[in-house]
N, C-alpha and C. Protein backbone atom coordinates (compact mmCIF):
# COMPACT_ATOMS: atom_id res chain seq x y z
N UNK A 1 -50.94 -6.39 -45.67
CA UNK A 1 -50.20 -7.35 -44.88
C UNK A 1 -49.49 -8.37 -45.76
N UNK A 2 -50.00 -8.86 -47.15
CA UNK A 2 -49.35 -9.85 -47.63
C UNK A 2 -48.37 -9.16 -48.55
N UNK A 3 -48.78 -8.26 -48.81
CA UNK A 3 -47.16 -7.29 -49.90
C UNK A 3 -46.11 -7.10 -48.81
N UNK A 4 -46.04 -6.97 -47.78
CA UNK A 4 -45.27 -6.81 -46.80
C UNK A 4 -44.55 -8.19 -46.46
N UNK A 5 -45.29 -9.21 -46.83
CA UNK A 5 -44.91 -10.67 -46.27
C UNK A 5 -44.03 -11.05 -47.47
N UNK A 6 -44.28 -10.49 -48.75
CA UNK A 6 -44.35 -10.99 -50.10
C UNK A 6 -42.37 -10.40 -50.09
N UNK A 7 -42.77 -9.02 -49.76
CA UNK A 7 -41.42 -8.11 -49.99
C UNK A 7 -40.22 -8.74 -48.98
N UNK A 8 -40.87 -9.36 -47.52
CA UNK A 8 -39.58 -10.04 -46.87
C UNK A 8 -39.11 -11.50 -48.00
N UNK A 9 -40.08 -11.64 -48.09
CA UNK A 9 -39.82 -13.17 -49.02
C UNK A 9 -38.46 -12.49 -50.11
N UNK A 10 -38.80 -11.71 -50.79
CA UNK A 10 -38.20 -11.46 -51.82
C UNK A 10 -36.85 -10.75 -51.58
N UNK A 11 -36.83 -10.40 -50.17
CA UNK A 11 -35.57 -9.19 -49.96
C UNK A 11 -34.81 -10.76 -49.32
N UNK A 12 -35.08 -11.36 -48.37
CA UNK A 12 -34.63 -12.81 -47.89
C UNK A 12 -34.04 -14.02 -49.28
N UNK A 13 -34.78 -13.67 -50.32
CA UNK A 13 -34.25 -14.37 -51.56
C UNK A 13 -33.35 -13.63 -52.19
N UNK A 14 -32.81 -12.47 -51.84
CA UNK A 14 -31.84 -11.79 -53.06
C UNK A 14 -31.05 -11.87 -51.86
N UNK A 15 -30.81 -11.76 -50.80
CA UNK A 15 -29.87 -12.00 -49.78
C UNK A 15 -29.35 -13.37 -49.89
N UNK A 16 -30.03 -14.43 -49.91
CA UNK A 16 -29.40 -15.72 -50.07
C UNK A 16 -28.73 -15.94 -51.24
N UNK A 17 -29.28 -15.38 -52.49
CA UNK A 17 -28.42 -15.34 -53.62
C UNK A 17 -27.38 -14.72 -53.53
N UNK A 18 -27.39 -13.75 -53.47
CA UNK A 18 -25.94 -13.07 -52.92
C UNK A 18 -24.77 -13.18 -52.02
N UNK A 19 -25.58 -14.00 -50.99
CA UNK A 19 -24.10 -14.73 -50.54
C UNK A 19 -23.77 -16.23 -50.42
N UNK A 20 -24.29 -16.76 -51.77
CA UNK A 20 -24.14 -18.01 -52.57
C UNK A 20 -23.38 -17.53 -53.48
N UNK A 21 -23.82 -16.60 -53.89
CA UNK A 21 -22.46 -15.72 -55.39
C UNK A 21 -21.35 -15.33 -54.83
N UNK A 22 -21.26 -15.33 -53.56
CA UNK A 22 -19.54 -14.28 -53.12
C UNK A 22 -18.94 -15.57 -53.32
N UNK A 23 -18.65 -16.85 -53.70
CA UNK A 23 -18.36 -18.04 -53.81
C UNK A 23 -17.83 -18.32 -55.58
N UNK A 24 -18.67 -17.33 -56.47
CA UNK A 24 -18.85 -17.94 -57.48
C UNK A 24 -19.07 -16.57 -58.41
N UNK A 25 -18.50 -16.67 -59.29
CA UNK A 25 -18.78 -15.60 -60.89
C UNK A 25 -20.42 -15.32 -61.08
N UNK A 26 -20.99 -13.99 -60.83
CA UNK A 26 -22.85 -13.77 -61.31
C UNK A 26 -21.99 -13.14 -62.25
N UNK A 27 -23.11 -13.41 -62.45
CA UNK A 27 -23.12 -12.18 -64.11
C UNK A 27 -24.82 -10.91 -63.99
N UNK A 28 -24.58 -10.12 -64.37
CA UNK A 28 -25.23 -8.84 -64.47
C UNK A 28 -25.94 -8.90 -65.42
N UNK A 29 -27.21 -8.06 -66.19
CA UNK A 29 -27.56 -7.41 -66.86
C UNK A 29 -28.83 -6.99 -67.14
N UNK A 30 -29.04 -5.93 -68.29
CA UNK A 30 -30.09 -5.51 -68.06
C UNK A 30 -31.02 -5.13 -69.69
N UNK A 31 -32.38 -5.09 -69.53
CA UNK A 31 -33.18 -5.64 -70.78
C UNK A 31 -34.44 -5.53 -70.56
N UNK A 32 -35.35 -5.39 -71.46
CA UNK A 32 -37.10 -5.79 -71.58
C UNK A 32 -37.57 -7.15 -71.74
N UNK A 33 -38.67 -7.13 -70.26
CA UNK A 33 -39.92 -8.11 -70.34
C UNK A 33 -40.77 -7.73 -70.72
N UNK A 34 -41.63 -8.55 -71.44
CA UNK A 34 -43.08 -8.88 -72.14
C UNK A 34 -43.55 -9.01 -70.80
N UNK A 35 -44.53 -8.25 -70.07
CA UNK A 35 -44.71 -9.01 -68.90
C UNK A 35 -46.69 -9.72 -69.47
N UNK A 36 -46.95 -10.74 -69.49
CA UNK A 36 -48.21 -10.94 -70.00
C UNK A 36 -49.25 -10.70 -68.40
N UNK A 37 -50.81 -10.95 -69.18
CA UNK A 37 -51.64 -10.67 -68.77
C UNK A 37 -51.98 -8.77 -68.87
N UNK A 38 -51.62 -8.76 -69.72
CA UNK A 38 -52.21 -7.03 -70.25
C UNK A 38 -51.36 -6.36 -69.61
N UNK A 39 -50.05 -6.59 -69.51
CA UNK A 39 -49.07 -5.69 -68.46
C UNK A 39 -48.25 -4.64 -69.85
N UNK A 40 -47.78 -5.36 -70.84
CA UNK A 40 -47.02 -4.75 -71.44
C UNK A 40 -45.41 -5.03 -71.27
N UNK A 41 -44.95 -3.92 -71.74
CA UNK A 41 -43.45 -3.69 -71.77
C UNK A 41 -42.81 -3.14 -69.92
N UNK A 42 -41.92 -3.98 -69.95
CA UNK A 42 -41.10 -3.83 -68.77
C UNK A 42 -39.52 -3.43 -69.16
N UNK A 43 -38.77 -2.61 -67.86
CA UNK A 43 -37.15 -2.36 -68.25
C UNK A 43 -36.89 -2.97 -67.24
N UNK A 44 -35.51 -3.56 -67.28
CA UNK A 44 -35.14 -3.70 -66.02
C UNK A 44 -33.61 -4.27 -65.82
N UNK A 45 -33.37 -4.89 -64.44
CA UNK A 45 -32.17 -5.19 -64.50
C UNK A 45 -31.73 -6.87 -63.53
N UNK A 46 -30.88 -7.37 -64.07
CA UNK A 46 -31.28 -8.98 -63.80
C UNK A 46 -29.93 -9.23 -63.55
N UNK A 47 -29.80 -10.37 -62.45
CA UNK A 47 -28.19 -10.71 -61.28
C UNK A 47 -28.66 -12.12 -62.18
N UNK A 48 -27.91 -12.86 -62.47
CA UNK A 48 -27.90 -14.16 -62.95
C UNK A 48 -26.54 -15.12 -61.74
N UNK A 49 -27.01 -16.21 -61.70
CA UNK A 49 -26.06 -17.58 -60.72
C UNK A 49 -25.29 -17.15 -61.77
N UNK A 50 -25.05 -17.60 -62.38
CA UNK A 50 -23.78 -17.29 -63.17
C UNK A 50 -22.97 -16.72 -64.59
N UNK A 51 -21.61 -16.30 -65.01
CA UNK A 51 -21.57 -15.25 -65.80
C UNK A 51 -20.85 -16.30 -67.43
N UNK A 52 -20.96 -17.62 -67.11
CA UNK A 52 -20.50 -18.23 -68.21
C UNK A 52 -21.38 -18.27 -69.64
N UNK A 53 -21.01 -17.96 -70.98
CA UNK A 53 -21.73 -17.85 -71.95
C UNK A 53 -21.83 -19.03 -72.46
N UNK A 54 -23.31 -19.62 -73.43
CA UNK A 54 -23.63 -20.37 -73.91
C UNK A 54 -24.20 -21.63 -72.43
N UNK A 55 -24.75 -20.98 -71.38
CA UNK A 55 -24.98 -22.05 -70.24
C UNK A 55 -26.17 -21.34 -69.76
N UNK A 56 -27.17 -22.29 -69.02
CA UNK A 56 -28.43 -21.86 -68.73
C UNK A 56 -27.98 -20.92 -67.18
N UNK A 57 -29.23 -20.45 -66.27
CA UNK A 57 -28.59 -19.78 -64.98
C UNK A 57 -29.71 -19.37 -64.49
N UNK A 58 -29.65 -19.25 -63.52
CA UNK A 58 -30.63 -18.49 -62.32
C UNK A 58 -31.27 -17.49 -62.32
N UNK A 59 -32.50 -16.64 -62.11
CA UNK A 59 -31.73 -15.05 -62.41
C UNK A 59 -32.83 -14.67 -61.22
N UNK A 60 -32.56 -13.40 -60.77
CA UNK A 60 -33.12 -12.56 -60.07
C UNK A 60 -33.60 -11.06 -60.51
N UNK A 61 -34.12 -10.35 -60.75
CA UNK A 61 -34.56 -9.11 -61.44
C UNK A 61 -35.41 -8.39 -60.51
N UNK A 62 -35.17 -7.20 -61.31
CA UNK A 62 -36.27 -5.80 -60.67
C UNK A 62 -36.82 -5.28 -62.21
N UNK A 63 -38.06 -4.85 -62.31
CA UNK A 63 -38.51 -4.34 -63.86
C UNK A 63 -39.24 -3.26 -63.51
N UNK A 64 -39.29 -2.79 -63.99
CA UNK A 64 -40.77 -1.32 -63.98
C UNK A 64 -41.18 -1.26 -65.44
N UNK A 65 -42.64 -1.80 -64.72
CA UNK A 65 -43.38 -1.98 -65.59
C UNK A 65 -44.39 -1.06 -66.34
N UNK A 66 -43.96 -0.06 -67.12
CA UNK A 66 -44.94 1.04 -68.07
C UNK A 66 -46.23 0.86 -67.63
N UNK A 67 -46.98 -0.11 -68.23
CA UNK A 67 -47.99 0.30 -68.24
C UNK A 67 -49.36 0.80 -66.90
N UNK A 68 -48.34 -0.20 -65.70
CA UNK A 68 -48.96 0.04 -64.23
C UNK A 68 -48.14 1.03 -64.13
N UNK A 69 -47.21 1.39 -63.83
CA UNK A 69 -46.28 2.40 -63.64
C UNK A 69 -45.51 1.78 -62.17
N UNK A 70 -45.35 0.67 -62.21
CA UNK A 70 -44.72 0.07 -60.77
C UNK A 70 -43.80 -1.02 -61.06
N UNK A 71 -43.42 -1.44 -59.78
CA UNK A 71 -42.66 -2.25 -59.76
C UNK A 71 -42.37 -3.52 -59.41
N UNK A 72 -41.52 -4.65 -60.20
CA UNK A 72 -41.82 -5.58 -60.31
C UNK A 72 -41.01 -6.53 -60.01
N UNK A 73 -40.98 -7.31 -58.98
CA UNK A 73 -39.44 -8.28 -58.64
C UNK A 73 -39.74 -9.43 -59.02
N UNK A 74 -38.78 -10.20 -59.83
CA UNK A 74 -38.91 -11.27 -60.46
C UNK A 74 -37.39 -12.46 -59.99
N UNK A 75 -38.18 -13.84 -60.12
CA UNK A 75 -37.41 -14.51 -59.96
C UNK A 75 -37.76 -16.03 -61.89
N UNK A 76 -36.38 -16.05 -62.25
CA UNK A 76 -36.59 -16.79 -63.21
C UNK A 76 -35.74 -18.01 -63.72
N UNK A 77 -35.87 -18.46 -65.01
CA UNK A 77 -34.47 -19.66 -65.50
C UNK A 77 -34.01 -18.36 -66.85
N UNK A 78 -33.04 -18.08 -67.19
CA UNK A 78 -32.13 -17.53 -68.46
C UNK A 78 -31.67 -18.52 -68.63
N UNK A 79 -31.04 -17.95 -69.96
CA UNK A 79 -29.76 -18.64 -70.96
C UNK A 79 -29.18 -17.67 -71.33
N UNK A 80 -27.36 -18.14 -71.21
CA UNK A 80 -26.58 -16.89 -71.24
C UNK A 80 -25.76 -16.70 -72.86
N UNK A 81 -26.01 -15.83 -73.21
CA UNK A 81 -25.28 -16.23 -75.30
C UNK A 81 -24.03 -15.05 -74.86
N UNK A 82 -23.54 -15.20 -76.13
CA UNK A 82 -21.99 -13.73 -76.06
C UNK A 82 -22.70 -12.65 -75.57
N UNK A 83 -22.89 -11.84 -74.57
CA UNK A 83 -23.13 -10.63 -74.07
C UNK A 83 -24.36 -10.54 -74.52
N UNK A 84 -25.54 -11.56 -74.01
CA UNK A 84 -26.76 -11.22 -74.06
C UNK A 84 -27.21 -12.35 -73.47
N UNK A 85 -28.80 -12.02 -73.23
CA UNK A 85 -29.41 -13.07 -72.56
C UNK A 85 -30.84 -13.51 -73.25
N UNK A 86 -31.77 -14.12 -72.62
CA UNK A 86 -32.93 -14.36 -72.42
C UNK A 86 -33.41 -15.22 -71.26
N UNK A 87 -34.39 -15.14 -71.12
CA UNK A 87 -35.37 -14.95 -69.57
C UNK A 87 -36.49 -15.40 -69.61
N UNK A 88 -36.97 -16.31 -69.15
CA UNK A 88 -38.38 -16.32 -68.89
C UNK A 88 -39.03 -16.63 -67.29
N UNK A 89 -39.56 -15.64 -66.48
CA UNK A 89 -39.50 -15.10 -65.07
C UNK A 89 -41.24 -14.77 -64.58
N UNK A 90 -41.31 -15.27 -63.43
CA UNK A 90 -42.18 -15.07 -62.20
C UNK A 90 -41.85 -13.78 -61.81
N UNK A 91 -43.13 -12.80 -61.48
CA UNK A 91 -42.99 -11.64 -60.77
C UNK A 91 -44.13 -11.30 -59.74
N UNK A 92 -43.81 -10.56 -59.04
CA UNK A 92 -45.00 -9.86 -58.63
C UNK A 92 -45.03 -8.41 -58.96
N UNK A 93 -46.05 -8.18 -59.43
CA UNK A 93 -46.71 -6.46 -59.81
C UNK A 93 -47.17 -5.90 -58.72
N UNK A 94 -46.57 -5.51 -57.91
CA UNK A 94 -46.67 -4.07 -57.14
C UNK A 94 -47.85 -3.25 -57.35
N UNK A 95 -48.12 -2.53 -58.54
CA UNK A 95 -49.25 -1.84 -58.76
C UNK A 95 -49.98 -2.40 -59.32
N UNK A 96 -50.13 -4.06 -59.75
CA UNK A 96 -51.88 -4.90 -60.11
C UNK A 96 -51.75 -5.40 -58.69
N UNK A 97 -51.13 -5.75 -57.92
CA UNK A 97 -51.33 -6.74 -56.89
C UNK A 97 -51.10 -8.03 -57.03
N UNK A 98 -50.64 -8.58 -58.38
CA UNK A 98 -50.74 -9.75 -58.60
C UNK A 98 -49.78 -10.39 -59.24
N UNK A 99 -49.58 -11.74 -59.49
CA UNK A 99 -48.38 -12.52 -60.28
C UNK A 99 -48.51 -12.73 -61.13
N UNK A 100 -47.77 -12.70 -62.06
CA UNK A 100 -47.16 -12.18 -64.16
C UNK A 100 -46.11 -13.36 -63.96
N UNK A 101 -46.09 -13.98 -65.40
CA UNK A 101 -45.24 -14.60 -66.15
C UNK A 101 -44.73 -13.20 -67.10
N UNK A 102 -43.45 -13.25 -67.61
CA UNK A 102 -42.93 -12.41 -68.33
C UNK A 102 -41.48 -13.14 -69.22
N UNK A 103 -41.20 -12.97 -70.34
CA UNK A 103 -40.12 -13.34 -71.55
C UNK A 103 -39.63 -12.24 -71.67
N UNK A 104 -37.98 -12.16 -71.04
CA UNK A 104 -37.19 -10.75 -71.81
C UNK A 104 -35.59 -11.69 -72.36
N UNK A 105 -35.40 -10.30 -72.77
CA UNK A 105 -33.98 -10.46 -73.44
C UNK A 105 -33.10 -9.20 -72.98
N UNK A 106 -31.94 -9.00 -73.62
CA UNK A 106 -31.29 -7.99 -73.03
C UNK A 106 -29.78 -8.31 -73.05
N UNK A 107 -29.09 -7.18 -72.82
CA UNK A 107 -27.63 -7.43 -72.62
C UNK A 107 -26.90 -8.08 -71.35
N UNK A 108 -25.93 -8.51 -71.28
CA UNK A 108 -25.41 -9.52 -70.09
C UNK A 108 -23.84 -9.44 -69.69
N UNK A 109 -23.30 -9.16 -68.75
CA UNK A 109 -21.95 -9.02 -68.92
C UNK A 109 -21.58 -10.90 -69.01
N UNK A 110 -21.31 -11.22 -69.73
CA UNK A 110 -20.80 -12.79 -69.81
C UNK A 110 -19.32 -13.17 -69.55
N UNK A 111 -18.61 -14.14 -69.42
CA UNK A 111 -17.48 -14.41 -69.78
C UNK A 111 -16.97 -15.76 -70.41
N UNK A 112 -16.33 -15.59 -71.48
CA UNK A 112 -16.36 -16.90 -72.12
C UNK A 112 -15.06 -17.54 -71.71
N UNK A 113 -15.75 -18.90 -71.15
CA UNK A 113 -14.51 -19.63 -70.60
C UNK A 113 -13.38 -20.58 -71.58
N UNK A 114 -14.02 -20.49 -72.64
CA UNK A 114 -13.29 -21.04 -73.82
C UNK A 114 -11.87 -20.76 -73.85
N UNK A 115 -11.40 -19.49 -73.42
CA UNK A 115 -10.42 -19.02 -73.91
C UNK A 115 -9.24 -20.16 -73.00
N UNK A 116 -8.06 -19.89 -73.22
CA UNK A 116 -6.81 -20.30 -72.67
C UNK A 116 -6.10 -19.51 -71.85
N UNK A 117 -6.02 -20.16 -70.82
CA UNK A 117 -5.18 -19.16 -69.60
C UNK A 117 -3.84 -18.90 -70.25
N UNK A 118 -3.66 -17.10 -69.95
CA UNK A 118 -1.84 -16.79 -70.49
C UNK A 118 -1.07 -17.43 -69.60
N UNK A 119 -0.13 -17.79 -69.90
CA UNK A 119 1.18 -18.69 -69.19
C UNK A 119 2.40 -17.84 -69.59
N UNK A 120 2.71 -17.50 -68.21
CA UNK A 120 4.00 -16.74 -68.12
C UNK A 120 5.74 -17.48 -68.31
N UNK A 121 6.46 -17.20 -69.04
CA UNK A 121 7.66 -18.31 -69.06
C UNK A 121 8.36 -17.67 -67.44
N UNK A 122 9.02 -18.38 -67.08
CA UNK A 122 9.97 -18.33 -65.85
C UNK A 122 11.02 -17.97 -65.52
């Protein structure tokens, strides 16, 4: 009954993120968590608030985690660098039953706003 309560929570939180982002630039990507408490290595893939590089951001994730062999939805804070990230994220483990802290890194589609808009002559 409470993985069921747990999974609306979490499907109700990636819905609200998502249409807070149709507003605004996410950024994508995907990478390994450390998930601690004897979990091991995780893969996975992570929606970030936003796609600007060198700025902190939101993130939302899914991981599958090796060593349970399940799966893991996470909510966390990143920091976004040139086409990469890092993470440090809340999950729940699916196959322990229980909630993990986890540290990943990984690639990120970013965009750097530094640049200068082209200007067309007239």
């Amino acid at each position: 009954m409470a993985a069921a309560k747990l999974k609306q929570w979490f499907l109700g939180l990636a819905f609200a993120g998502m249409s807070s982002a149709a507003s605004a630039d996410i950024g994508v990507g995907a990478g390994v968590t450390y998930v601690f408490g004897g979990n091991g290595l995780a893969l996975g893939i992570k929606a970030f608030s936003s796609d600007n590089e060198d700025e902190g951001a939101a993130s939302l994730g899914l991981d599958y985690v090796f060593s349970s062999r399940s799966w893991r939805p996470s909510i966390g804070a990143a920091y976004l660098f040139d086409s990469s990230y890092v993470d440090v994220t809340a999950g729940y483990n699916y196959g322990t039953g229980s909630w993990d802290l986890g540290l990943g890194a990984g690639f990120a589609d970013t965009d750097d706003d530094d640049s200068a808009p082209l200007l067309v002559p007239d």
